[in-house]
Every structure is written in structure tokens, then in C-alpha cells.
Protein backbone atom coordinates (compact mmCIF):
# COMPACT_ATOMS: atom_id res chain seq x y z
CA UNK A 1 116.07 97.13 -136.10
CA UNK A 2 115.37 96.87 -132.13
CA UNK A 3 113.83 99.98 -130.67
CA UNK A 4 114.66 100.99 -127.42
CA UNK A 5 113.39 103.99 -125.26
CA UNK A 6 114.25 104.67 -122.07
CA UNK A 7 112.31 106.99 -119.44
CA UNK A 8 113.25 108.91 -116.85
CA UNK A 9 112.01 111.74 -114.96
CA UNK A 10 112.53 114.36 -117.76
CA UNK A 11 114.01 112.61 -120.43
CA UNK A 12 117.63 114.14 -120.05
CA UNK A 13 119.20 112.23 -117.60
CA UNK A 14 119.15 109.14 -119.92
CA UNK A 15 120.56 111.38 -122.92
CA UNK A 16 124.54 110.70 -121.56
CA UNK A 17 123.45 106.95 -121.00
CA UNK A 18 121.80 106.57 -124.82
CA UNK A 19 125.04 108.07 -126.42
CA UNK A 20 127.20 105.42 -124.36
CA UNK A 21 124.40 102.68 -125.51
CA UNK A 22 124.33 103.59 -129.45
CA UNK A 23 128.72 103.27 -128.73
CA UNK A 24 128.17 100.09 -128.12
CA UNK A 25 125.88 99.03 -130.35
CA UNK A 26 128.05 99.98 -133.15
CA UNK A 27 130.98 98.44 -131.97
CA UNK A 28 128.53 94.94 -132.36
CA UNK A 29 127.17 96.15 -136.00
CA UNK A 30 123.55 95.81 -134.08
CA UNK A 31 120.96 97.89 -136.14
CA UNK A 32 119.26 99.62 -133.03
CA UNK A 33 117.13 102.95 -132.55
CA UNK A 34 117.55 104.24 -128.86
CA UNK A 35 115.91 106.78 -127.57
CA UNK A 36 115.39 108.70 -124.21
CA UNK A 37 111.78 110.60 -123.28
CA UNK A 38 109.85 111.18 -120.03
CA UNK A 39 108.16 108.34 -118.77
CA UNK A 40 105.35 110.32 -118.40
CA UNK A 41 104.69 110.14 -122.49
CA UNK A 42 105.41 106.41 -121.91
CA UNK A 43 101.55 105.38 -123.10
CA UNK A 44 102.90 108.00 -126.71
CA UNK A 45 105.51 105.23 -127.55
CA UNK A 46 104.32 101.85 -126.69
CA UNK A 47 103.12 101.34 -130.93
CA UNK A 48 107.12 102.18 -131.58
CA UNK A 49 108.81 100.79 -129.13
CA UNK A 50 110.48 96.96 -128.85
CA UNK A 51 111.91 97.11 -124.88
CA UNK A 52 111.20 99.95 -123.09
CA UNK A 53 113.25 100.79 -120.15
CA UNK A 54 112.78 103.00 -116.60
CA UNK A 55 115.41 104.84 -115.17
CA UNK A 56 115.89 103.67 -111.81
CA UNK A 57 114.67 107.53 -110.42
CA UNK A 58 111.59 106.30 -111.82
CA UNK A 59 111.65 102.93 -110.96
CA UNK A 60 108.23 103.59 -108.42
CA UNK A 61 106.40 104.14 -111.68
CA UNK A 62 107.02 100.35 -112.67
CA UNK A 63 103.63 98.60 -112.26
CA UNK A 64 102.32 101.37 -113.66
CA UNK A 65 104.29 101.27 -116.72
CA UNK A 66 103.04 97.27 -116.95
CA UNK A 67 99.78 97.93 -116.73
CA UNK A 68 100.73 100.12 -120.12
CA UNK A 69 103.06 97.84 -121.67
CA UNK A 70 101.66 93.86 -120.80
CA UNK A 71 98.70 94.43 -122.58
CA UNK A 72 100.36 95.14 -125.92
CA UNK A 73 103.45 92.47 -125.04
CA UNK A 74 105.72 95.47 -124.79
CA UNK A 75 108.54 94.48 -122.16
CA UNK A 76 109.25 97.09 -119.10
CA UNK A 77 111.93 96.63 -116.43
CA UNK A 78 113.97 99.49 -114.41
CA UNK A 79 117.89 100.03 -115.43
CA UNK A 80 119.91 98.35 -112.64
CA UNK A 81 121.15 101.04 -110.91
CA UNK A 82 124.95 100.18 -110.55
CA UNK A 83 124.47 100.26 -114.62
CA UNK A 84 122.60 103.46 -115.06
CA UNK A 85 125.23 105.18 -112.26
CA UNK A 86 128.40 104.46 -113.82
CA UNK A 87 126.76 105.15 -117.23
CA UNK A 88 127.56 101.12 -118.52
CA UNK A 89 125.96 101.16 -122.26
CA UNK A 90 127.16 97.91 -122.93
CA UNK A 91 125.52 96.73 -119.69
CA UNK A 92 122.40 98.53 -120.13
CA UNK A 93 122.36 97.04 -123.89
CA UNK A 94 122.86 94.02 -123.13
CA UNK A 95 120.13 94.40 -120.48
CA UNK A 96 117.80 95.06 -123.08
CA UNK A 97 118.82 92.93 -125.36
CA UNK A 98 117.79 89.96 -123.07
CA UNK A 99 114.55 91.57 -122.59
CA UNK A 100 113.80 91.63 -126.60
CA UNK A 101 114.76 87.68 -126.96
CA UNK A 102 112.51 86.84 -123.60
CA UNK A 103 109.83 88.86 -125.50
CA UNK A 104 110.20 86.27 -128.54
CA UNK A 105 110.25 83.19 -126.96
């Protein structure tokens, strides 16, 4: 199973884009975990967490986040912002996904 957070300011803008992620997960049969929190309880998740991923309202937080996540191998980007506004889960999945197999190589 792949565990994916994503962060955002509060943790509830994400909530509509999760939903539209976990749709399209299932439609693949992917076993996946995805999750939305604040990024600032970022450094709370890093043990539990395969990709994590930065709303793009947060996206000035990103070397930040790295200096969390590198150290323990955990991959970080920001959601591409044409994906996060029109709410594209498969997108945004997909996004991650590539960010989990770059992780393993």
C-alpha cells in the first residue's frame, strides 16, 4: 500500500482533491492510503508517509519541507497547480505515483 498525504494550509482544501484521488485509485485496483493534513504537522507524518505532497498555496514552504523529508528519503514536490485547480485526481495520482517509483530507483 502507497501512502500519500498531502498538505495545505489547513488541511481542508485538499479534502475535495483526496476524494477525487482515492476515485481514481479504485478505478486502477491500486491499494493506496491518501490523506490530507496541514503542512504545518508535516515533520508528525514523515515515519508514515511514502510521497508527500504540498498544495500549491503552500508551495513557499517547499525547501523547507526538504530539509524535513531528504533526510529520511521521503519525496516532496508541490501539486501542479492547473491539477490541484480543476481538482484532476487522476493527474495528481499519477503525479505521485511517479514520485514513489523515482524514490525506488
Amino acid at each position: 500500500m502507497i501512502k500519500i498525504k498531502l498538505f495545505c494550509a489547513a488541511g481542508f482544501s485538499t479534502s475535495m482533491l483526496v476524494e477525487k484521488m482515492v476515485e481514481a485509485a479504485k478505478g486502477q485496483n491500486l491499494e493506496v492510503d491518501i490523506q490530507a493534513h496541514s503542512h504545518a504537522n508535516l515533520r508528525d507524518y514523515i515515519n508514515d508517509t511514502d510521497v508527500a505532497l504540498l498544495g500549491p498555496q503552500v508551495g513557499y514552504a517547499l525547501a523547507k519541507a526538504k530539509e524535513v523529508c531528504d533526510p529520511v528519503g521521503l519525496p516532496v514536490e508541490v501539486i501542479p497547480m492547473v491539477d490541484y485547480g480543476t481538482m484532476n485526481g487522476q493527474k495528481v495520482l499519477e503525479f505521485a505515483l511517479n514520485l514513489y517509483k523515482k524514490k525506488g530507483e
